[in-house]
Protein backbone atom coordinates (compact mmCIF):
# COMPACT_ATOMS: atom_id res chain seq x y z
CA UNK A 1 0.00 0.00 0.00
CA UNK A 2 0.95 3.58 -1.21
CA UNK A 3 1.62 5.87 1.88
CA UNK A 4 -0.64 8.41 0.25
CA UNK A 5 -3.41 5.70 0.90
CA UNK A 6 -2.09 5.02 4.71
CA UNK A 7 -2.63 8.94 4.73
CA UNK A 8 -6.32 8.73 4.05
CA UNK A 9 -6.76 5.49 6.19
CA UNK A 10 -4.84 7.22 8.97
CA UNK A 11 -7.38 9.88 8.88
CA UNK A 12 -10.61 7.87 8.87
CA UNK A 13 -8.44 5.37 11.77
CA UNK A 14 -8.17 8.74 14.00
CA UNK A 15 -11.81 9.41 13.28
CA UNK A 16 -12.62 5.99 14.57
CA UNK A 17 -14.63 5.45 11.29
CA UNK A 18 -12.41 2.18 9.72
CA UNK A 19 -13.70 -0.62 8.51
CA UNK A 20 -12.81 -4.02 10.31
CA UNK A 21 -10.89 -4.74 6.29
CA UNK A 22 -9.08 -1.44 6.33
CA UNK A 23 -7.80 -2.14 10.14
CA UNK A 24 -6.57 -4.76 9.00
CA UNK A 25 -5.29 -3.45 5.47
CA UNK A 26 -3.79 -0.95 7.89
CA UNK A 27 -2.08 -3.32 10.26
CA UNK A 28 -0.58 -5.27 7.80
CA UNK A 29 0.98 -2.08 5.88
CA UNK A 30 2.41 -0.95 9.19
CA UNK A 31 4.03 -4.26 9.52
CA UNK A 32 5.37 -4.64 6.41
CA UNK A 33 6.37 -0.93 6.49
CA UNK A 34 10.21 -0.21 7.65
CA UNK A 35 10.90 2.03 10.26
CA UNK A 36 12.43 4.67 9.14
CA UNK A 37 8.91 5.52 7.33
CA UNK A 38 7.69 6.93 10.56
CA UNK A 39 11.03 9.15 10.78
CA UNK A 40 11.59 8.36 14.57
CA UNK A 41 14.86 8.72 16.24
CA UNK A 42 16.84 6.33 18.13
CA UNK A 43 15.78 8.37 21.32
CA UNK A 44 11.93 8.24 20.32
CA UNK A 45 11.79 4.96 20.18
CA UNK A 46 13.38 4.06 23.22
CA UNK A 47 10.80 6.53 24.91
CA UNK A 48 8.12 5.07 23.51
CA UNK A 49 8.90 1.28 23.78
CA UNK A 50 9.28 2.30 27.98
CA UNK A 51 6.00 4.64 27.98
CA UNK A 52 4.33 0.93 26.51
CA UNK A 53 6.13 -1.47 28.81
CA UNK A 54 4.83 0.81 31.78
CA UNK A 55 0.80 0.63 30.50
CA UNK A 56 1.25 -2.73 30.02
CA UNK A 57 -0.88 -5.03 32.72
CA UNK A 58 1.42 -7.95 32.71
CA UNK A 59 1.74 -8.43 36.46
CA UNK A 60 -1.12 -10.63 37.12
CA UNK A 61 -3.76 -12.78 35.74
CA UNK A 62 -6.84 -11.07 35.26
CA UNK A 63 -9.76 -13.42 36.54
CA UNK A 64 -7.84 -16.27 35.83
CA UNK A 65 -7.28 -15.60 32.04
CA UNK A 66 -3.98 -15.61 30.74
CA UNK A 67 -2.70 -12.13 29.05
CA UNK A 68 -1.50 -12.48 25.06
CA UNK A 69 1.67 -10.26 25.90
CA UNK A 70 3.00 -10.35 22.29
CA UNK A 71 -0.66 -9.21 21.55
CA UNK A 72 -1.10 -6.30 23.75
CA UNK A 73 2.16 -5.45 22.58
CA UNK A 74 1.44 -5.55 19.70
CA UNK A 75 -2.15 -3.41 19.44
CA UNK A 76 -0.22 -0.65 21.73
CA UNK A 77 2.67 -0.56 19.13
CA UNK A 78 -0.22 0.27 16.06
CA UNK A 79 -1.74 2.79 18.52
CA UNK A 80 1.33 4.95 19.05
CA UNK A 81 2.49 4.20 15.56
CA UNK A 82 -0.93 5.94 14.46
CA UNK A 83 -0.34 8.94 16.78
CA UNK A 84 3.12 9.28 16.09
CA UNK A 85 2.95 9.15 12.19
CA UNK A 86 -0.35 11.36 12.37
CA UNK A 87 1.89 13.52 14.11
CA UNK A 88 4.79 13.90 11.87
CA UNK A 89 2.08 14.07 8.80
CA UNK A 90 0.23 17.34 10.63
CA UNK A 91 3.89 18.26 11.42
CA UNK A 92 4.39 18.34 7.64
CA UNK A 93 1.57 19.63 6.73
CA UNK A 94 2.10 23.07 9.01
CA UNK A 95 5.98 22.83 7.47
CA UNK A 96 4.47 23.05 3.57
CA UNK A 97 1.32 25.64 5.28
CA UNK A 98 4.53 27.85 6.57
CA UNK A 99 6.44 27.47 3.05
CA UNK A 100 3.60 28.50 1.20
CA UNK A 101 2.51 31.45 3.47
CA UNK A 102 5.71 33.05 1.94
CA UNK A 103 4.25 33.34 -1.42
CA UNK A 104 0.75 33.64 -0.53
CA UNK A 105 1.49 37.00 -1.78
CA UNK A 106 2.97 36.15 -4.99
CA UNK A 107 -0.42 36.05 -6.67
CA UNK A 108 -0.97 35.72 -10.64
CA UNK A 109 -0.89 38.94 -13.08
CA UNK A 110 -4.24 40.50 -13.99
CA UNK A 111 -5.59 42.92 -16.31
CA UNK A 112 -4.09 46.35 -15.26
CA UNK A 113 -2.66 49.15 -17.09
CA UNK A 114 -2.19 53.32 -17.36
CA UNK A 115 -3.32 54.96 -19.89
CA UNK A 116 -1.23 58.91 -20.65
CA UNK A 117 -2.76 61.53 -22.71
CA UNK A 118 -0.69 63.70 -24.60
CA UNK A 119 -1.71 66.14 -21.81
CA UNK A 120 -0.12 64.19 -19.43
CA UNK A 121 -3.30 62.99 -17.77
CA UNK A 122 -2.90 59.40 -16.54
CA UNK A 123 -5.98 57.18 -16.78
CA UNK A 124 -5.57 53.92 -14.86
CA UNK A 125 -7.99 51.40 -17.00
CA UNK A 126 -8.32 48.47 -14.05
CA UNK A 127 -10.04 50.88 -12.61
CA UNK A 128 -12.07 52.62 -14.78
CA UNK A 129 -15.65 51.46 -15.51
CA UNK A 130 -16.50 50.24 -18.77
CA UNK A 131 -18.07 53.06 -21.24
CA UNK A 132 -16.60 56.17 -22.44
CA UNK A 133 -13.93 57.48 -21.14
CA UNK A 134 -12.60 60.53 -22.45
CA UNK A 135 -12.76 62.73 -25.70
CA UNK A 136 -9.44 64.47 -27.30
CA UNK A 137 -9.08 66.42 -30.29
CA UNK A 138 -12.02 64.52 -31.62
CA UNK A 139 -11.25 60.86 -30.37
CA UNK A 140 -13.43 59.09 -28.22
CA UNK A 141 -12.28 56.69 -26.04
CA UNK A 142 -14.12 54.06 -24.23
CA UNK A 143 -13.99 50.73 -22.12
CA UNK A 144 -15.85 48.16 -23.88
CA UNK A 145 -17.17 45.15 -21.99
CA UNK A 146 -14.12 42.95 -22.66
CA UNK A 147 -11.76 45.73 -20.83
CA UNK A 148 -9.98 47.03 -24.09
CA UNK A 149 -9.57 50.42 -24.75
CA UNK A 150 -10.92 51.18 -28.37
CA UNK A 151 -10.40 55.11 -30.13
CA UNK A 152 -13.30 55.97 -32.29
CA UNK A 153 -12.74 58.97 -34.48
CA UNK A 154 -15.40 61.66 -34.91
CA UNK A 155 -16.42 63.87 -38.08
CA UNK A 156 -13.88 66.62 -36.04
CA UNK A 157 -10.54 63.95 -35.65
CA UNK A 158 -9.35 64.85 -39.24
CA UNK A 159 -8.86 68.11 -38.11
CA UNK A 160 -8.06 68.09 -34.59
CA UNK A 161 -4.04 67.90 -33.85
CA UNK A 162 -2.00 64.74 -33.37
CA UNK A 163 -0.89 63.65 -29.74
CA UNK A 164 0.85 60.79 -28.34
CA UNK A 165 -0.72 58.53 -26.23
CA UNK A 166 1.25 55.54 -24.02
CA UNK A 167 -0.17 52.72 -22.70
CA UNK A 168 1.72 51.07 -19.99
CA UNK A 169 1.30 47.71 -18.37
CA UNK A 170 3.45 47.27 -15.08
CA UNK A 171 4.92 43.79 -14.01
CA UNK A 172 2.01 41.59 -13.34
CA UNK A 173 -0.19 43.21 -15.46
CA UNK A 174 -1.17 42.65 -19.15
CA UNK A 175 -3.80 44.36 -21.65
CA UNK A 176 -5.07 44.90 -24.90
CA UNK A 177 -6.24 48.07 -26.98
CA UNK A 178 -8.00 48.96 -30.49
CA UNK A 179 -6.34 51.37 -31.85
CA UNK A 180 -7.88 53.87 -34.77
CA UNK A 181 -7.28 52.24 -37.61
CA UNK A 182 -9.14 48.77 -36.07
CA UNK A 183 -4.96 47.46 -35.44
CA UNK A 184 -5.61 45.66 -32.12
CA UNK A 185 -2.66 44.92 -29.68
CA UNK A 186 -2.23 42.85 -26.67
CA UNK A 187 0.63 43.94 -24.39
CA UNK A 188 2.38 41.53 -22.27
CA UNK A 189 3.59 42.26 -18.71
CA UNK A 190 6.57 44.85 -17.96
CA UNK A 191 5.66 46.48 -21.79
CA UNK A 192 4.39 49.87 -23.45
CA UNK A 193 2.95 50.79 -26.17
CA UNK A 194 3.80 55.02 -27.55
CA UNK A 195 0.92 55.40 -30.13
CA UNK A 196 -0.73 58.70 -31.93
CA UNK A 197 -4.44 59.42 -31.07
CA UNK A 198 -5.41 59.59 -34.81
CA UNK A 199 -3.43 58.16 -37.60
CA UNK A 200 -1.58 59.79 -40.44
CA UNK A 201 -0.72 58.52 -44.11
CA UNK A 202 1.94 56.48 -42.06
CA UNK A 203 0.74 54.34 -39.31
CA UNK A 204 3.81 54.00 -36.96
CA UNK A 205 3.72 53.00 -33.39
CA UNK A 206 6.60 52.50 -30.57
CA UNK A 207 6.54 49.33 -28.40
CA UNK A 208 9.14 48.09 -25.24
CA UNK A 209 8.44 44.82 -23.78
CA UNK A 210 6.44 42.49 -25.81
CA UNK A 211 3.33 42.83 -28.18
CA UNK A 212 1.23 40.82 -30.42
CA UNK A 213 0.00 42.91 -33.47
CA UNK A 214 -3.37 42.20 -35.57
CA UNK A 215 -2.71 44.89 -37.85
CA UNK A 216 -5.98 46.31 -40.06
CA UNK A 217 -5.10 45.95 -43.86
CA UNK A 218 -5.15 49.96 -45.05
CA UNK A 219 -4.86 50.68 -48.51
CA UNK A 220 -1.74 52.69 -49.64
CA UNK A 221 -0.56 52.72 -45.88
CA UNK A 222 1.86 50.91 -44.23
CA UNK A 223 2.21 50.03 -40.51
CA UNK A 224 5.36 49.73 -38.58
CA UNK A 225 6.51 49.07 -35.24
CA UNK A 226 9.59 50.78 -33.74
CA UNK A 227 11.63 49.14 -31.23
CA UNK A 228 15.26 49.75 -29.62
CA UNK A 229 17.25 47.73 -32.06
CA UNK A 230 14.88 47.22 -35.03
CA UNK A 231 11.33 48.46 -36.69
CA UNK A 232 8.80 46.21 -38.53
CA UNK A 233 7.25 46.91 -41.85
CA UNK A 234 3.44 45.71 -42.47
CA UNK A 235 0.66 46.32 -44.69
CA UNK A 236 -1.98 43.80 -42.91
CA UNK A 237 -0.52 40.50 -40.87
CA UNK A 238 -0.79 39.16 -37.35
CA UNK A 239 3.00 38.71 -35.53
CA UNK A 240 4.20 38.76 -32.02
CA UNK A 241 7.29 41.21 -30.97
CA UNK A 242 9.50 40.37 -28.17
CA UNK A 243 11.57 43.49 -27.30
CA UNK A 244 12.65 42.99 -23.66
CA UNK A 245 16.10 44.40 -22.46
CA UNK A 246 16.88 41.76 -20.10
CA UNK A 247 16.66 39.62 -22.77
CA UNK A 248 19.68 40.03 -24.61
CA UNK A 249 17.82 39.70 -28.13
CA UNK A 250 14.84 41.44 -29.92
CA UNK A 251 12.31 38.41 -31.62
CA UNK A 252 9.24 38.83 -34.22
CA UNK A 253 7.11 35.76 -34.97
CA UNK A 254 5.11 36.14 -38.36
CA UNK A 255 1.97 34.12 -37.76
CA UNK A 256 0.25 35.63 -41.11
CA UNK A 257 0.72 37.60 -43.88
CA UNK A 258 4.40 38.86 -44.49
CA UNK A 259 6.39 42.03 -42.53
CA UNK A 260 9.80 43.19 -43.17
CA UNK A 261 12.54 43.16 -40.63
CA UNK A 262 14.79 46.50 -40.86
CA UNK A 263 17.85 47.08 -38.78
CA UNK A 264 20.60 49.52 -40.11
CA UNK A 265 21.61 48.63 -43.41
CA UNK A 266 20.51 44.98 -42.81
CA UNK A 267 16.53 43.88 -43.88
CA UNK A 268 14.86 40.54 -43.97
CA UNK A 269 11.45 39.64 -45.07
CA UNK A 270 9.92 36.89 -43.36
CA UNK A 271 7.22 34.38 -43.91
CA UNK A 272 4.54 32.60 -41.86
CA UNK A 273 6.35 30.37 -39.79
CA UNK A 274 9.70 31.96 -39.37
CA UNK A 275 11.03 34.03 -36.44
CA UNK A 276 13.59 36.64 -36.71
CA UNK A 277 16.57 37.62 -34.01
CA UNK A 278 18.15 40.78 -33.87
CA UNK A 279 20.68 41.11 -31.38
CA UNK A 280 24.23 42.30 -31.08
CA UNK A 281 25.60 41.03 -34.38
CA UNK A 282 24.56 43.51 -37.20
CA UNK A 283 22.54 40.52 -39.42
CA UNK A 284 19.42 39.52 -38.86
CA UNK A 285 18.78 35.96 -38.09
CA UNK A 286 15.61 34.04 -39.45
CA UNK A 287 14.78 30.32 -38.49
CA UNK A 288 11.66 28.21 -38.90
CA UNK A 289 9.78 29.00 -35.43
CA UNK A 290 6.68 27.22 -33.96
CA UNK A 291 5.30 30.84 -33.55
CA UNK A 292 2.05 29.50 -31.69
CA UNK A 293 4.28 29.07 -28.92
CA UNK A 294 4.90 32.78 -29.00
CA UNK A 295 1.25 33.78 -28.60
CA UNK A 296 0.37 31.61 -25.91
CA UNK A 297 1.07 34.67 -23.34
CA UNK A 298 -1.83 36.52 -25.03
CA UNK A 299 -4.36 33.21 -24.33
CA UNK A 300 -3.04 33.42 -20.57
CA UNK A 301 -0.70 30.30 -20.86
CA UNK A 302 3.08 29.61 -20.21
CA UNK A 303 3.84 27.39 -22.96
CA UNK A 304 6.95 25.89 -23.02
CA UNK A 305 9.61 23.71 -26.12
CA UNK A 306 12.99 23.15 -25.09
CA UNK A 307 13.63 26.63 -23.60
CA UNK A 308 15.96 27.27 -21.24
CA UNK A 309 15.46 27.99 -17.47
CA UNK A 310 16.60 31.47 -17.64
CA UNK A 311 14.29 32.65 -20.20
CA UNK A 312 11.67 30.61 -18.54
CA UNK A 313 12.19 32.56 -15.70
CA UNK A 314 12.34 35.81 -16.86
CA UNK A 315 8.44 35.38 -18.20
CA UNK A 316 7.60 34.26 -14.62
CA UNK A 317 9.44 36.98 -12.94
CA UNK A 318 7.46 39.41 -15.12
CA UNK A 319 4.43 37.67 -14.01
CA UNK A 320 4.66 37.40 -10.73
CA UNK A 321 6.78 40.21 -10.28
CA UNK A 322 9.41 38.42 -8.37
CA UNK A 323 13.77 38.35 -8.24
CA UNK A 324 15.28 35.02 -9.38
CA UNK A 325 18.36 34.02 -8.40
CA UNK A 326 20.04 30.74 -9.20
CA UNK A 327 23.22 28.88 -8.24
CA UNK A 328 25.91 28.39 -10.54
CA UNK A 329 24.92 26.19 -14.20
CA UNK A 330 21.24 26.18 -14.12
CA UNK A 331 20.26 29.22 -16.51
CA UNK A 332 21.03 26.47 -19.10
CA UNK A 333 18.78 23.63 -18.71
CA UNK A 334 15.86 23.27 -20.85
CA UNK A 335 12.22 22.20 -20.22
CA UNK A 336 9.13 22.00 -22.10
CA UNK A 337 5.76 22.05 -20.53
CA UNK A 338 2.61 24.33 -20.55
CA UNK A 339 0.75 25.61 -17.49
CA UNK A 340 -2.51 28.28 -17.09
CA UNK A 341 -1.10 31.93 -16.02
CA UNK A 342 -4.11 32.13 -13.36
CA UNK A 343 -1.85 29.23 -11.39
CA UNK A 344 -0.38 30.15 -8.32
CA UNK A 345 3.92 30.54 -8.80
CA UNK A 346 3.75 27.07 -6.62
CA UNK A 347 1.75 25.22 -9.52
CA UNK A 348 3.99 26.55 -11.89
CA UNK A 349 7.69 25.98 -10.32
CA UNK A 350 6.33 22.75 -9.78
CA UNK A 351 6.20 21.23 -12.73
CA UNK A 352 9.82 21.64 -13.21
CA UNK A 353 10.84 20.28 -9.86
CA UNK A 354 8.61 17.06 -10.78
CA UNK A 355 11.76 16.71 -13.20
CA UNK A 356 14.43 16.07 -10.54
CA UNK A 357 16.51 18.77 -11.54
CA UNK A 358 16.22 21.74 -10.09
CA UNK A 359 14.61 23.05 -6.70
CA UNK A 360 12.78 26.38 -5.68
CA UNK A 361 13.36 28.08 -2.70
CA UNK A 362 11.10 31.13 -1.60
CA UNK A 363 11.83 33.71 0.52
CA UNK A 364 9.23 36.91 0.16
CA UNK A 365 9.36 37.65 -3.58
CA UNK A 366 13.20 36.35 -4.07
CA UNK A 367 13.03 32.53 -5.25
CA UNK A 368 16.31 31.01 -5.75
CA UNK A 369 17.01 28.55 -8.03
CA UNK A 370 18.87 25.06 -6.69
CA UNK A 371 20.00 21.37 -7.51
């Protein structure tokens, strides 16, 4: 028997609600079992074999019946057994209850984000109700019942002036906006998004962090994105951008249609399929990419395929807005796995400790990686 099942049987045995068959299922597990399963020392057991030869009546017939010593023995053996290995599992259970009360805080990212006018008023959208939410120049912007932020133009926009909005989404935090052309963007956590309020000839928008982009097809005008090391041309396509410093590299995933990659004097097209590196060489790398992965983020999953630990960790860092550190060689070691975002960072870490290789230790938001 399973100790997970002497677990349950312990339970019901303490409750006094055990069937004569699982008494006996119970018995014969605990003799069978060896003794270092109840995790008694040396000195325990010597108390407790003394505390059982004292209760013992083995001084005198009683009414002229002979005592089964070997029996009494016995039964007062599977009695303290059952205390003293409900004890150590209630022990255990308050050790893990005192491990996870460290990270009860460390709670799963939500839907949260600040809007800024070009006035410089800040609108934070969590807390906004749904509906409109404020006119400028001619743009209306509202709330719809979904969260996003959508701009609708009036007869007036054409002629009102241009500002810059920025939508910001903190650590923790992700969101998604309609912009005036019908382009709609999801923003990941620790990521911006530096837009105009009405759009030009040339639609061109700046992101940091990390984006996904359904861009609306516009006749004779193009769309690009502008990032540190690299901008993206489009006419009408859906692709993810991955822009974050601590990263090392800038990636775009093309999931449909086709975008140029521009970086100095270097420029790649790219097809559905492919994802592109820029980084610190001056060429632009292009490899065939399952680019699903890459969007998973933007359905609320962590999604996994031979990625390293560090960059593993960096997405749940940004998540649960947390420090990682880790002990020397273990940025390198790759897993593959999915998991919901709305998981606790327990659930998560979790399923790479199930692989014998690493450990997690918590203490407040710092979780250090170990062998």
């Amino acid at each position: 028997m399973k100790n997970e099942q002497a677990k349950q049987l312990l339970e019901k045995y303490k409750k006094g609600i055990c069937t004569e068959e699982e008494l006996a299922l119970l018995e014969s597990w605990y003799l069978s079992s060896p003794i270092d399963t109840f995790e008694l020392s040396a000195e325990d057991l010597r108390k407790h074999k003394q505390e059982i030869w004292e209760k013992l009546p083995v001084h005198a017939p009683i009414g002229g019946r002979k005592i089964n010593l070997w029996s009494i023995v016995y039964r007062a053996a599977m009695v303290l057994m059952i205390c003293t290995f409900a004890f150590a599992y209630y022990q255990n259970r308050e050790e893990e209850r005192k491990r996870t009360s460290l990270t009860a805080v460390i709670v799963p990212g939500e839907t949260k984000a600040t809007l800024t006018l070009g006035n410089g008023v800040q609108i934070p959208l969590n807390k906004s109700a749904n509906g409109s939410l404020v006119s400028e120049s001619g743009m209306h912007i509202t709330k719809n019942e979904d969260g996003e932020i959508m701009y609708h133009p009036s007869d007036a926009a054409s002629n009102g002036p241009v500002s810059f909005h920025l939508i910001s989404v903190p650590i923790g935090g992700y969101y998604s906006i309609i912009l005036e052309d019908g382009t709609k963007v999801w923003l990941n956590a620790a990521s911006s998004l530096k837009f105009p309020n009405r759009f030009s000839k040339e639609r061109v928008v700046y992101l940091t962090g990390e984006g996904y982009f359904e861009v609306t097809k516009k006749e004779g005008s193009s769309f690009k994105v502008v990032t540190d090391h690299q901008q993206v041309e489009v006419l009408g396509t859906h692709f993810n951008i991955s822009a974050y410093k601590d990263n090392g590299s800038t990636f775009t995933s093309l999931l449909e249609g086709s975008i140029r990659i521009n970086r100095g004097n270097s420029s790649r097209l790219i097809r559905p399929g492919q994802r592109a590196e820029v980084n610190s060489s001056p060429s632009i790398s292009v490899v065939d990419y399952p680019v699903e992965n890459e969007i998973a983020w933007t359905r609320n999953e962590f999604l996994f395929e031979n990625e390293d630990l560090k960059s593993i960790m960096h997405k749940v860092a940004r998540w649960y807005n947390i420090e990682v550190h880790y002990q020397p060689g273990l940025e390198i070691l790759e897993y593959s796995g999915s998991i919901s975002r709305n998981k606790n960072i327990q659930q998560v870490l979790k399923i790479m400790e199930l692989t014998g290789t690493v450990k997690f230790k918590y203490e407040g938001r710092r979780v250090t990686v170990m062998p």
